[in-house]
N, C-alpha and C. Protein backbone atom coordinates (compact mmCIF):
# COMPACT_ATOMS: atom_id res chain seq x y z
N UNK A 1 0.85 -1.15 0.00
CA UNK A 1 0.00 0.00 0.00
C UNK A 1 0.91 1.23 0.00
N UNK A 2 0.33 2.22 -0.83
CA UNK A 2 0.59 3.57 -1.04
C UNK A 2 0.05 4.44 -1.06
N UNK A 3 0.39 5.81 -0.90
CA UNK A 3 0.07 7.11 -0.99
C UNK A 3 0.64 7.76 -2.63
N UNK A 4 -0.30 8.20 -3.32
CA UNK A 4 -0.17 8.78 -4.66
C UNK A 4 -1.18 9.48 -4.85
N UNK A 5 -0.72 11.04 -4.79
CA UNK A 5 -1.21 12.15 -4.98
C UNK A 5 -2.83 12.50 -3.56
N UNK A 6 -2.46 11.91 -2.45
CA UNK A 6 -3.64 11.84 -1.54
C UNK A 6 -4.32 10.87 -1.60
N UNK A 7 -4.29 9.70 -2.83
CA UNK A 7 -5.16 8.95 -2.61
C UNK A 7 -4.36 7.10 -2.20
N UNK A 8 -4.84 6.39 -1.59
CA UNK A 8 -4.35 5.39 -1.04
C UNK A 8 -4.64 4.65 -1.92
N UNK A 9 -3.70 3.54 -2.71
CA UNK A 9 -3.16 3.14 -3.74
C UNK A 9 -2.74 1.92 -3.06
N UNK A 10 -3.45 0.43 -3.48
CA UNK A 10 -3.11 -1.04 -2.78
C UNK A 10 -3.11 -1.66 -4.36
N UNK A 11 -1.77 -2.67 -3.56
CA UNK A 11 -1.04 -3.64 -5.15
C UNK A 11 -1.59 -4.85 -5.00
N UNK A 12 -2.74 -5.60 -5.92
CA UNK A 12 -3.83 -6.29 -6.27
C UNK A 12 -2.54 -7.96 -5.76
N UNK A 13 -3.03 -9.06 -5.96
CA UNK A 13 -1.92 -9.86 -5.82
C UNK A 13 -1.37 -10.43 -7.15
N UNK A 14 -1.64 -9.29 -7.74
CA UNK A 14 -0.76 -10.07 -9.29
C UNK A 14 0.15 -8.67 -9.13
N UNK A 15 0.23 -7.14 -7.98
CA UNK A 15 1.05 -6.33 -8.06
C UNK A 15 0.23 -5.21 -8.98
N UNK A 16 -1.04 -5.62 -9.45
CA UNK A 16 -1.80 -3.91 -10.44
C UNK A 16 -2.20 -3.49 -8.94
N UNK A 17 -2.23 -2.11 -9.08
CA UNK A 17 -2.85 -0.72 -8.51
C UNK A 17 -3.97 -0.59 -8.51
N UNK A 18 -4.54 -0.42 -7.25
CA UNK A 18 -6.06 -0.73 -7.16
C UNK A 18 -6.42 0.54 -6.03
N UNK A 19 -6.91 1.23 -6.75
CA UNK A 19 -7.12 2.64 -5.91
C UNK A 19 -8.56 2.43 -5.34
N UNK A 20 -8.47 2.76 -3.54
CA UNK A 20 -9.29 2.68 -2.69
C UNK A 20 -10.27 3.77 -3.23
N UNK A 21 -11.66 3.11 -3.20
CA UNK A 21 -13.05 4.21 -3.74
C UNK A 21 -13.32 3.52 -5.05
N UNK A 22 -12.36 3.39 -5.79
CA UNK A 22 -12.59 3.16 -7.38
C UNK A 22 -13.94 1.97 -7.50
N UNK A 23 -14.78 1.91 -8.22
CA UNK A 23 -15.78 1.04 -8.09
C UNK A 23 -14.83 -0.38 -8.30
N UNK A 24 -15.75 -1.47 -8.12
CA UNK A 24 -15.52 -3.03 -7.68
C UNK A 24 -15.79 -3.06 -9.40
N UNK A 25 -14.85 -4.22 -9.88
CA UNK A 25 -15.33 -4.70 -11.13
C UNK A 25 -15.70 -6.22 -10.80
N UNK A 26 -16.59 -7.28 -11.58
CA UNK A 26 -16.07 -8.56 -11.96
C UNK A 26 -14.68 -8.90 -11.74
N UNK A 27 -13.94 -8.58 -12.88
CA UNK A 27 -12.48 -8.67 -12.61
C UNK A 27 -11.41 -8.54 -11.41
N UNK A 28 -12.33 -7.59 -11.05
CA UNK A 28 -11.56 -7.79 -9.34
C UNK A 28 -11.89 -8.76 -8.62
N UNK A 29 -13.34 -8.87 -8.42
CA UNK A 29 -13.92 -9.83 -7.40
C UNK A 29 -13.21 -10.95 -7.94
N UNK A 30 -13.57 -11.65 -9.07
CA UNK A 30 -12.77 -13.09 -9.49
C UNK A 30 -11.29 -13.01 -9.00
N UNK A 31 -10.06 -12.00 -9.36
CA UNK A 31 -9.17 -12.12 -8.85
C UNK A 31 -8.81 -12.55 -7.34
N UNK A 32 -9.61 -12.07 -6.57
CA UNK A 32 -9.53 -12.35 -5.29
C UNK A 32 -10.37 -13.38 -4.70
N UNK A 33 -11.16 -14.10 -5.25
CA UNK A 33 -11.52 -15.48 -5.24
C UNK A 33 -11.92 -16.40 -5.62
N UNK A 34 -11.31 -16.60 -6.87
CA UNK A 34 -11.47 -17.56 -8.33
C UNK A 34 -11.02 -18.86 -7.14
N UNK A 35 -10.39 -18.88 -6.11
CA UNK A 35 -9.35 -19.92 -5.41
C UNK A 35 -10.76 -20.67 -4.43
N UNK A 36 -11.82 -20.10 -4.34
CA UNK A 36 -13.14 -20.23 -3.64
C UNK A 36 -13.57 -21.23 -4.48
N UNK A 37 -13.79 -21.00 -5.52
CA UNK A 37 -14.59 -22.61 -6.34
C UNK A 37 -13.65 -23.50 -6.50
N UNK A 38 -12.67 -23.65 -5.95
CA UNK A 38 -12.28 -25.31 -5.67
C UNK A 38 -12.66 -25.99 -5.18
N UNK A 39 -13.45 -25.51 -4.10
CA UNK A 39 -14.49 -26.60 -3.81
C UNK A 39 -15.65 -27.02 -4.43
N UNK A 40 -16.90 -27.86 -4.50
CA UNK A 40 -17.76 -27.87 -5.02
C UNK A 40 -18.55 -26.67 -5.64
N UNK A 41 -19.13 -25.92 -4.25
CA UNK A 41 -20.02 -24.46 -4.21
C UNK A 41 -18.84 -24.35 -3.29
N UNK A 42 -19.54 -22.63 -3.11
CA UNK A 42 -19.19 -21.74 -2.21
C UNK A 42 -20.50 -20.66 -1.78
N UNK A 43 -20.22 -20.70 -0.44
CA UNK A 43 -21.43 -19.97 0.06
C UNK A 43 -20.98 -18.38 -0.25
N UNK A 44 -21.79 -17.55 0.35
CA UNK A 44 -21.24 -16.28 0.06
C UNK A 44 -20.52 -15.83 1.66
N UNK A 45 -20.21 -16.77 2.91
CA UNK A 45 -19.35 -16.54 3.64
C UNK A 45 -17.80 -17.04 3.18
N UNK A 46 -18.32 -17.80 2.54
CA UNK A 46 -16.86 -18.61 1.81
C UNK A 46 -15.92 -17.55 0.66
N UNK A 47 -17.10 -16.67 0.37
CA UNK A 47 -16.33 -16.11 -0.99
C UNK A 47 -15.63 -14.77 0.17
N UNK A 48 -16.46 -14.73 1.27
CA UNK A 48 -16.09 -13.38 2.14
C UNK A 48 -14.43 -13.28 2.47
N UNK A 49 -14.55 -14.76 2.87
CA UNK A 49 -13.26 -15.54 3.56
C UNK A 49 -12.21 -15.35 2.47
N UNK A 50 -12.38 -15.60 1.40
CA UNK A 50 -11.51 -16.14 0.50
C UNK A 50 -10.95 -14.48 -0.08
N UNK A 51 -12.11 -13.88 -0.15
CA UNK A 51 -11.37 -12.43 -0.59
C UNK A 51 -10.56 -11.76 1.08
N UNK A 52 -11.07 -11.86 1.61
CA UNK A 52 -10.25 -10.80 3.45
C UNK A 52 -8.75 -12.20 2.87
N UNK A 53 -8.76 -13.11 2.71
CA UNK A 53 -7.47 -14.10 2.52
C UNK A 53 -6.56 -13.77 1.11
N UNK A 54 -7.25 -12.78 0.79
CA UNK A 54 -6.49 -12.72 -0.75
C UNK A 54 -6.45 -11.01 -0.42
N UNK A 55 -6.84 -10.36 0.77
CA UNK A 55 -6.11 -8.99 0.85
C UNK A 55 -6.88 -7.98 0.75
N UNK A 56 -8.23 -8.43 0.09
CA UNK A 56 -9.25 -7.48 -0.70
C UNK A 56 -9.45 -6.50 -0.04
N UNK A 57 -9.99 -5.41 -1.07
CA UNK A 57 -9.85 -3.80 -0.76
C UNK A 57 -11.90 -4.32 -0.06
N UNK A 58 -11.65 -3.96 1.11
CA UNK A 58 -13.02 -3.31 1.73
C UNK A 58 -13.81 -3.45 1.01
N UNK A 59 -14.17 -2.34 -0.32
CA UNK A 59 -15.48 -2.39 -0.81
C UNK A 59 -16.12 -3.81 -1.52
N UNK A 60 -14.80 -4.77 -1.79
CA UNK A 60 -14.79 -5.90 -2.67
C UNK A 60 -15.40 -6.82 -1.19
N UNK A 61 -15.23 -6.73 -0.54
CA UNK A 61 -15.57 -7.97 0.97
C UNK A 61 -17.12 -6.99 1.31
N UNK A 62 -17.08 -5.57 1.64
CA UNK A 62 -18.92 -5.90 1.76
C UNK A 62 -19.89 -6.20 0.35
N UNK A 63 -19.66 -5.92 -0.59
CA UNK A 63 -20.33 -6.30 -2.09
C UNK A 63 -20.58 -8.14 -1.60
N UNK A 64 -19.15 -8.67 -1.41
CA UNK A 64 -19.69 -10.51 -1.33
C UNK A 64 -20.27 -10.52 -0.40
N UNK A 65 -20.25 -9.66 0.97
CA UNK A 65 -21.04 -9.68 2.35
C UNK A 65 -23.14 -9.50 1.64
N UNK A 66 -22.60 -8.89 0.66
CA UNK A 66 -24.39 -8.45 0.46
C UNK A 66 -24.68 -9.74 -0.75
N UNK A 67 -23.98 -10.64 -0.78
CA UNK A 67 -24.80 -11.56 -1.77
C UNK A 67 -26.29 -12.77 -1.10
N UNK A 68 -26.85 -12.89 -1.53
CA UNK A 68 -28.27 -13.76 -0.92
C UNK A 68 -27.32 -15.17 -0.32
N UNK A 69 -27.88 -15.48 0.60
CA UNK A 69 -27.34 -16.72 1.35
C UNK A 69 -27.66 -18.20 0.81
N UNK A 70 -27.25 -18.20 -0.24
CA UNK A 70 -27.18 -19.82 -1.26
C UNK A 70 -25.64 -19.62 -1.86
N UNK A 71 -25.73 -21.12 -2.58
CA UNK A 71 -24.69 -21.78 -2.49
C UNK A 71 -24.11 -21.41 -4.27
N UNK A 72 -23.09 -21.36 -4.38
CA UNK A 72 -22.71 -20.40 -6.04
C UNK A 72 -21.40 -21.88 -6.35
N UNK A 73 -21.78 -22.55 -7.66
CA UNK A 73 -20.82 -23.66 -7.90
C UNK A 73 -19.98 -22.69 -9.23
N UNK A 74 -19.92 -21.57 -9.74
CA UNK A 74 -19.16 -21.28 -10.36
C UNK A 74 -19.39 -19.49 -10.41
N UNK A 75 -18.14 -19.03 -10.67
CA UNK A 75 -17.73 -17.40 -10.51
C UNK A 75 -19.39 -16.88 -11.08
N UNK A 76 -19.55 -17.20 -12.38
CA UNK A 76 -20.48 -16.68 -12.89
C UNK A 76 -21.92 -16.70 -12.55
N UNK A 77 -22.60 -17.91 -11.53
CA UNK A 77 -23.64 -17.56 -10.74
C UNK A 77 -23.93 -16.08 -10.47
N UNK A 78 -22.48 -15.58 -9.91
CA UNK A 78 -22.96 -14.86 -8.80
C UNK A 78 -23.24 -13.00 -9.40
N UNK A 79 -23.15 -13.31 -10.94
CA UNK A 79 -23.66 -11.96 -11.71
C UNK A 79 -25.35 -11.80 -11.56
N UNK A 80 -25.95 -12.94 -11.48
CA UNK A 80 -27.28 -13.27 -11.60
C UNK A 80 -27.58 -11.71 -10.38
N UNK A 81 -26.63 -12.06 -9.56
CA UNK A 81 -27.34 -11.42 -7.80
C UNK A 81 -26.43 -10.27 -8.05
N UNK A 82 -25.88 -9.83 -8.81
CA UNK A 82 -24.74 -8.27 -8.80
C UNK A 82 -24.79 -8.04 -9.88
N UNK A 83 -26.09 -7.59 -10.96
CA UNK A 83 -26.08 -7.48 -12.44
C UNK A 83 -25.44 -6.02 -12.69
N UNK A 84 -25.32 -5.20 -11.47
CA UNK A 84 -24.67 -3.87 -11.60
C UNK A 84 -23.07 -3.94 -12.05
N UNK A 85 -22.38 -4.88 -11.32
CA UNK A 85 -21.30 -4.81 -11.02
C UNK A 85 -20.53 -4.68 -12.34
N UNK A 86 -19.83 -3.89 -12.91
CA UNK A 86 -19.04 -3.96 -14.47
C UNK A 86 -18.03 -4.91 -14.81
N UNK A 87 -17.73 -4.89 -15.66
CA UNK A 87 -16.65 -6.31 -15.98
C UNK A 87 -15.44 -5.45 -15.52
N UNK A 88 -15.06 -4.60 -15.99
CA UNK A 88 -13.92 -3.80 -15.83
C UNK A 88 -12.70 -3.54 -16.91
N UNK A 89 -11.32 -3.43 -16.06
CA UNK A 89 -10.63 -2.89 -17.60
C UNK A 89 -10.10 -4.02 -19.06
């Protein structure tokens, strides 16, 4: 984590720049817990776990905190319940 130009600036775990505030993409969320569907499903405490374990910026851990309480067997379920969320860059 960094400071650049006032704003607090965290290095994703592949090392990209992920500026605190910036909206949540798809692309982020999967980065930080594509490692969650190794198991069968994953609940949406599981995906919580798996992103706070992979570092995730805050806004990315309450977004999975607000998903409906069923069970998601692949990344892409979980657009059904976050049709807002953008793919990203």
């Amino acid at each position: 984590m960094y400071q650049a130009d006032n704003t607090t600036v965290r290095q994703d775990q592949h090392g990209n720049a992920a500026r605190s505030g910036a909206p949540v993409t798809r692309t982020e969320v999967i980065d930080t817990i594509a490692h969650a569907f190794d198991a069968p499903s994953a609940t949406p405490d599981d995906l919580v776990a798996a992103a706070r374990g992979s570092h995730a910026r805050a806004e990315v851990v309450d977004l999975l905190s607000r998903l409906p309480g069923r069970r998601y067997v692949r990344p892409q379920d979980m657009w059904n319940d976050l049709p807002d969320v953008p793919i990203g860059d």
